[in-house]
C-alpha atoms as a PDB file:
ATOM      1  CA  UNK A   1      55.225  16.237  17.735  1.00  0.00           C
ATOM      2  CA  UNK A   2      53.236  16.820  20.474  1.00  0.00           C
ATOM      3  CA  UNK A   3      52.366  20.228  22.971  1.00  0.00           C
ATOM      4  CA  UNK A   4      49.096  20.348  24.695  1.00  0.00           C
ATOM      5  CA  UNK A   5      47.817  23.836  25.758  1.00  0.00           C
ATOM      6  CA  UNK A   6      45.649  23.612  28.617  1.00  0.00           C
ATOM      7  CA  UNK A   7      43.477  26.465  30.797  1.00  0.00           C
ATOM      8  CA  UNK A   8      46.077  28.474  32.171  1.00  0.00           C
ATOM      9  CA  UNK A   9      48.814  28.392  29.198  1.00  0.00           C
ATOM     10  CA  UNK A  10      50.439  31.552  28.000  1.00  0.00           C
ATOM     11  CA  UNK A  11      47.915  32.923  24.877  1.00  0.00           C
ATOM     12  CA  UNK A  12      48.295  36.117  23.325  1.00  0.00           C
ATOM     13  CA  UNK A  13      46.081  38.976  24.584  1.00  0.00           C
ATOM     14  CA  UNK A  14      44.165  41.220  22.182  1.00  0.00           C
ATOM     15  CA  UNK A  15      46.615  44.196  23.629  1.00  0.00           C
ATOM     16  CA  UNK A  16      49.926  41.227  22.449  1.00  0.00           C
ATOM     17  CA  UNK A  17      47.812  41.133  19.058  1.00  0.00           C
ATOM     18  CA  UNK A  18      47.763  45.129  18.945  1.00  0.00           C
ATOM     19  CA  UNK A  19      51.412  45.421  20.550  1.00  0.00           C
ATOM     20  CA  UNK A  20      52.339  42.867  17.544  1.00  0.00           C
ATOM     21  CA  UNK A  21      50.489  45.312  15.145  1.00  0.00           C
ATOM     22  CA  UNK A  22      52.444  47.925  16.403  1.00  0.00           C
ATOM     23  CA  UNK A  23      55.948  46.246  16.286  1.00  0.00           C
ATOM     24  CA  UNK A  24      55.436  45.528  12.602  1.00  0.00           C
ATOM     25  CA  UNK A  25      54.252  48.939  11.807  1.00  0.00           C
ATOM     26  CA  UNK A  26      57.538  50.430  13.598  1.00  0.00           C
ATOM     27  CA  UNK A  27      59.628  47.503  11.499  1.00  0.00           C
ATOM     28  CA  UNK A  28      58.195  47.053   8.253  1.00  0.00           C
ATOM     29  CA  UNK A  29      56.264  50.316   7.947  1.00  0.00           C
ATOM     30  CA  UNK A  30      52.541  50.776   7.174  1.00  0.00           C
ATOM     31  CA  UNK A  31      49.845  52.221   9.027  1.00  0.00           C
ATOM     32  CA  UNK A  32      48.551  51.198  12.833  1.00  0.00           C
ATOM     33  CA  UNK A  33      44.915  50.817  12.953  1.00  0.00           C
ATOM     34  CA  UNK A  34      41.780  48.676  14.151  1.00  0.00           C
ATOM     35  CA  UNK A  35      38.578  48.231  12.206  1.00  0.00           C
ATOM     36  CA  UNK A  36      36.933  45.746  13.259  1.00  0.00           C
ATOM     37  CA  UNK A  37      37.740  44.882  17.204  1.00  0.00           C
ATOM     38  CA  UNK A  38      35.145  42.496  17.531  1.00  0.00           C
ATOM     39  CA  UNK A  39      36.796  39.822  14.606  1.00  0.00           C
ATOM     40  CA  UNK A  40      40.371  40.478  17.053  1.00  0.00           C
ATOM     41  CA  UNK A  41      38.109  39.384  20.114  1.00  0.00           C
ATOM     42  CA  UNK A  42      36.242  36.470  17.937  1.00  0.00           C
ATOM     43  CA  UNK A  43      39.546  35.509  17.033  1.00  0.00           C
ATOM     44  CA  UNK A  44      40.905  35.289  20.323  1.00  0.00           C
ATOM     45  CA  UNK A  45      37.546  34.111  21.976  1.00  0.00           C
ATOM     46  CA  UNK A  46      38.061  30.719  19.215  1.00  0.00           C
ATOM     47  CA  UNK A  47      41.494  30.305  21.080  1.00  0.00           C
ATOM     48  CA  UNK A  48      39.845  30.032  24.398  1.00  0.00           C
ATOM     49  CA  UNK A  49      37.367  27.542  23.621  1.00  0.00           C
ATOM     50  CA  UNK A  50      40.062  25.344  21.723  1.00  0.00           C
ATOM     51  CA  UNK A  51      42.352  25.808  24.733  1.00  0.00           C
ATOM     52  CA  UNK A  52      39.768  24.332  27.177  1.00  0.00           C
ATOM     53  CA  UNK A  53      39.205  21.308  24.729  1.00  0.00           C
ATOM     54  CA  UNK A  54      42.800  21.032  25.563  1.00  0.00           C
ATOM     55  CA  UNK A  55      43.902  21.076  21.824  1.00  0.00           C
ATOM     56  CA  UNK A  56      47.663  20.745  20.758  1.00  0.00           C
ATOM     57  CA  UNK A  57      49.712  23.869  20.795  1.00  0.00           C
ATOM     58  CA  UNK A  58      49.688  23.577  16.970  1.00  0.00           C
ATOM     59  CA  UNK A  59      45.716  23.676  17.108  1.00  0.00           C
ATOM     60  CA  UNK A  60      45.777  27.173  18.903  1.00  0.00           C
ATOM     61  CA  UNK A  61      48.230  28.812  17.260  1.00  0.00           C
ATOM     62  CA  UNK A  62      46.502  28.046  13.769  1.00  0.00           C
ATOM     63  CA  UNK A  63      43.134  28.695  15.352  1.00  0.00           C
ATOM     64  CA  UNK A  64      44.167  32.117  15.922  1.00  0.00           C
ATOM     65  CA  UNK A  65      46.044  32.334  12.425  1.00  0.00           C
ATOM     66  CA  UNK A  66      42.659  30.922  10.673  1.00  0.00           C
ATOM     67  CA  UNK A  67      40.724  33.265  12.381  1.00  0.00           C
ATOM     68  CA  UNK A  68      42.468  36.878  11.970  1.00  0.00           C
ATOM     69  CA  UNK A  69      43.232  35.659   8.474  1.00  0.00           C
ATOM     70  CA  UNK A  70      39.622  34.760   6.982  1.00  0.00           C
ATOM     71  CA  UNK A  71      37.832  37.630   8.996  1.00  0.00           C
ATOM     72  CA  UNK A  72      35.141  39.007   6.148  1.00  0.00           C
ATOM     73  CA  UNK A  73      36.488  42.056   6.118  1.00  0.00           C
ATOM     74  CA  UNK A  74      40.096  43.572   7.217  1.00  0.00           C
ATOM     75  CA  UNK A  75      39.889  43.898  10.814  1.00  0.00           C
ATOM     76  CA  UNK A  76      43.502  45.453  10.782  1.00  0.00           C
ATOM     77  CA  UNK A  77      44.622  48.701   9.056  1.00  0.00           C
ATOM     78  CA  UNK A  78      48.031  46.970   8.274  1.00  0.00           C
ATOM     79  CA  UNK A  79      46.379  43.783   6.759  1.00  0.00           C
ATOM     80  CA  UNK A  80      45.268  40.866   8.433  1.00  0.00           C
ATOM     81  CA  UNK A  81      47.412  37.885   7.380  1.00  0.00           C
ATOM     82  CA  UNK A  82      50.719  39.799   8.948  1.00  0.00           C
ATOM     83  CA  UNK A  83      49.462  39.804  11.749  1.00  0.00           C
ATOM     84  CA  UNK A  84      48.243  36.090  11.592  1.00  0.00           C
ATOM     85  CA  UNK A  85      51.549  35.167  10.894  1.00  0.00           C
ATOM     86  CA  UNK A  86      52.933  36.887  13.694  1.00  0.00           C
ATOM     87  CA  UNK A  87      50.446  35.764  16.103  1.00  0.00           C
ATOM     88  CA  UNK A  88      50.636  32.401  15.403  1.00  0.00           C
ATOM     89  CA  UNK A  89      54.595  32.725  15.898  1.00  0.00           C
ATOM     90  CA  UNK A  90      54.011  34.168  19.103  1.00  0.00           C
ATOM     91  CA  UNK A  91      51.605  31.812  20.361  1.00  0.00           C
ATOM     92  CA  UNK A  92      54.239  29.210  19.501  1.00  0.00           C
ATOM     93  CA  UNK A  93      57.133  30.534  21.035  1.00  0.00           C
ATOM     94  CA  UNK A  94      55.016  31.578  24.361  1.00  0.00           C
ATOM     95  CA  UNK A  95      54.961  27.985  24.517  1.00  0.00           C
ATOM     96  CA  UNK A  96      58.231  26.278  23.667  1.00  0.00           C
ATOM     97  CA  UNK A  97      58.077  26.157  19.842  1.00  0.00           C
ATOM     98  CA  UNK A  98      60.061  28.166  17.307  1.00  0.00           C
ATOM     99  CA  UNK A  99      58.456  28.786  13.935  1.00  0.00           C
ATOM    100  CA  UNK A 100      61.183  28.425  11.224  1.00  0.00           C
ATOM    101  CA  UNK A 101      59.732  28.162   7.812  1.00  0.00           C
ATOM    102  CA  UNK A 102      61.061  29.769   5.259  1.00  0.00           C
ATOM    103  CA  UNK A 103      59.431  33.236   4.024  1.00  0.00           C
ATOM    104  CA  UNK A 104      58.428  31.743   0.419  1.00  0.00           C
ATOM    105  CA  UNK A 105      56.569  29.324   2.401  1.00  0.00           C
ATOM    106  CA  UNK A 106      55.072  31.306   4.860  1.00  0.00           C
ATOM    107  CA  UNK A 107      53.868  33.492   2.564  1.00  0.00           C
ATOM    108  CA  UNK A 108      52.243  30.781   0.191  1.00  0.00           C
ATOM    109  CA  UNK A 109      50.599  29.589   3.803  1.00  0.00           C
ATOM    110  CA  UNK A 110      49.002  32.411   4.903  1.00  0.00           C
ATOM    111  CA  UNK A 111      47.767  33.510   1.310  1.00  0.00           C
ATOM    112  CA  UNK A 112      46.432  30.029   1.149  1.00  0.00           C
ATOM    113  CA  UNK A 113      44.627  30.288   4.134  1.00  0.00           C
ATOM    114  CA  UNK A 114      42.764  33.892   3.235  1.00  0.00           C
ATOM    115  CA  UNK A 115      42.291  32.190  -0.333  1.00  0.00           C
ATOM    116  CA  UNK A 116      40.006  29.109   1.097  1.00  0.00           C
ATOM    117  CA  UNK A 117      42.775  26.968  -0.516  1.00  0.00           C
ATOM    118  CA  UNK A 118      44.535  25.854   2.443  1.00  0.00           C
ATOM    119  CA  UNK A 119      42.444  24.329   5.650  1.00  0.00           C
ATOM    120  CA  UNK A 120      42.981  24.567   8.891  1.00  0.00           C
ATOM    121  CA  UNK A 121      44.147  20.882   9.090  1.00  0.00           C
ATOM    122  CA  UNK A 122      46.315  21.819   6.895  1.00  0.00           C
ATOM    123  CA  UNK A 123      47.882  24.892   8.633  1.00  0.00           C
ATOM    124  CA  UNK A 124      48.197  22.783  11.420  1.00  0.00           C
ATOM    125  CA  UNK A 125      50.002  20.376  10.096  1.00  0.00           C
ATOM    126  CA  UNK A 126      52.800  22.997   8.520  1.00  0.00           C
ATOM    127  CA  UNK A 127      52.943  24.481  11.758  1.00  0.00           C
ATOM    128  CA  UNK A 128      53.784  20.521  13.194  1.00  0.00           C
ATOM    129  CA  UNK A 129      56.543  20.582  10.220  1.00  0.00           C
ATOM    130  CA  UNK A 130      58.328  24.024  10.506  1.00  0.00           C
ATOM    131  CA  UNK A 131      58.112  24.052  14.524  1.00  0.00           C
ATOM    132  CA  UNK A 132      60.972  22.622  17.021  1.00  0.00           C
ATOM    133  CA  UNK A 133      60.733  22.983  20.588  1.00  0.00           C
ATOM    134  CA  UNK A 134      63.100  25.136  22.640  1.00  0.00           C
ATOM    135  CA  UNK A 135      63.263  25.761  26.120  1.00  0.00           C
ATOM    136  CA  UNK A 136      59.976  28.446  27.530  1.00  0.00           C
END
């Protein structure tokens, strides 16, 4: 599989990440909240430098997973890893890939990741897995 972002590709904005936080709020329930905006903009500001290394799509969207999900502290009223999820699914789909994993594994994913038990090589490479492209 391949899917290069470059400069210029569609990325999620912190206002998609909060608009994302508020869609799952209004689905699943919870409560909307920031804590810590600076770990959203860290997180986002890691996507920017791995999109102008020109990084595969699968790179990004995990580098933005990875980040809101091992942030020290929750930066995100409604939990973190969510909203990792969901980002990274957005990020995909912004750019002609559809996430499709199955919620048992997604869940054992994104736990792994705030755990320290799953790298980001290996996020990326479940990402490659559970991903096929569809038209942008």
């Amino acid at each position: 599989m391949t899917g290069t972002v470059a400069a210029g590709d569609i990325l999620p904005s912190q206002r998609g990440i909060e608009a994302i936080l508020r869609e799952m709020v209004e689905r699943f329930g919870g409560v909307y909240g920031v804590r810590d905006l600076a770990a959203i903009t860290g997180a986002l500001a890691r996507v920017e430098r791995a999109t102008n290394d020109s990084k595969s799509t699968f790179s990004v969207a995990a580098a933005i997973g990875y980040s809101l999900s091992k942030t020290e502290k929750p930066s995100i009223v409604a939990r973190n890893l969510r909203v990792a999820w969901f980002a990274m699914f957005v990020t995909l789909r912004l750019n002609g890939w559809y996430l499709d994993a199955r919620e048992s594994d997604a869940t054992a994913i994104v736990l792994g990741v705030a755990d320290g038990s799953v790298d980001e090589a290996a996020l990326i490479a479940f990402l490659e897995a559970n991903s096929r492209e569809v038209a942008r």
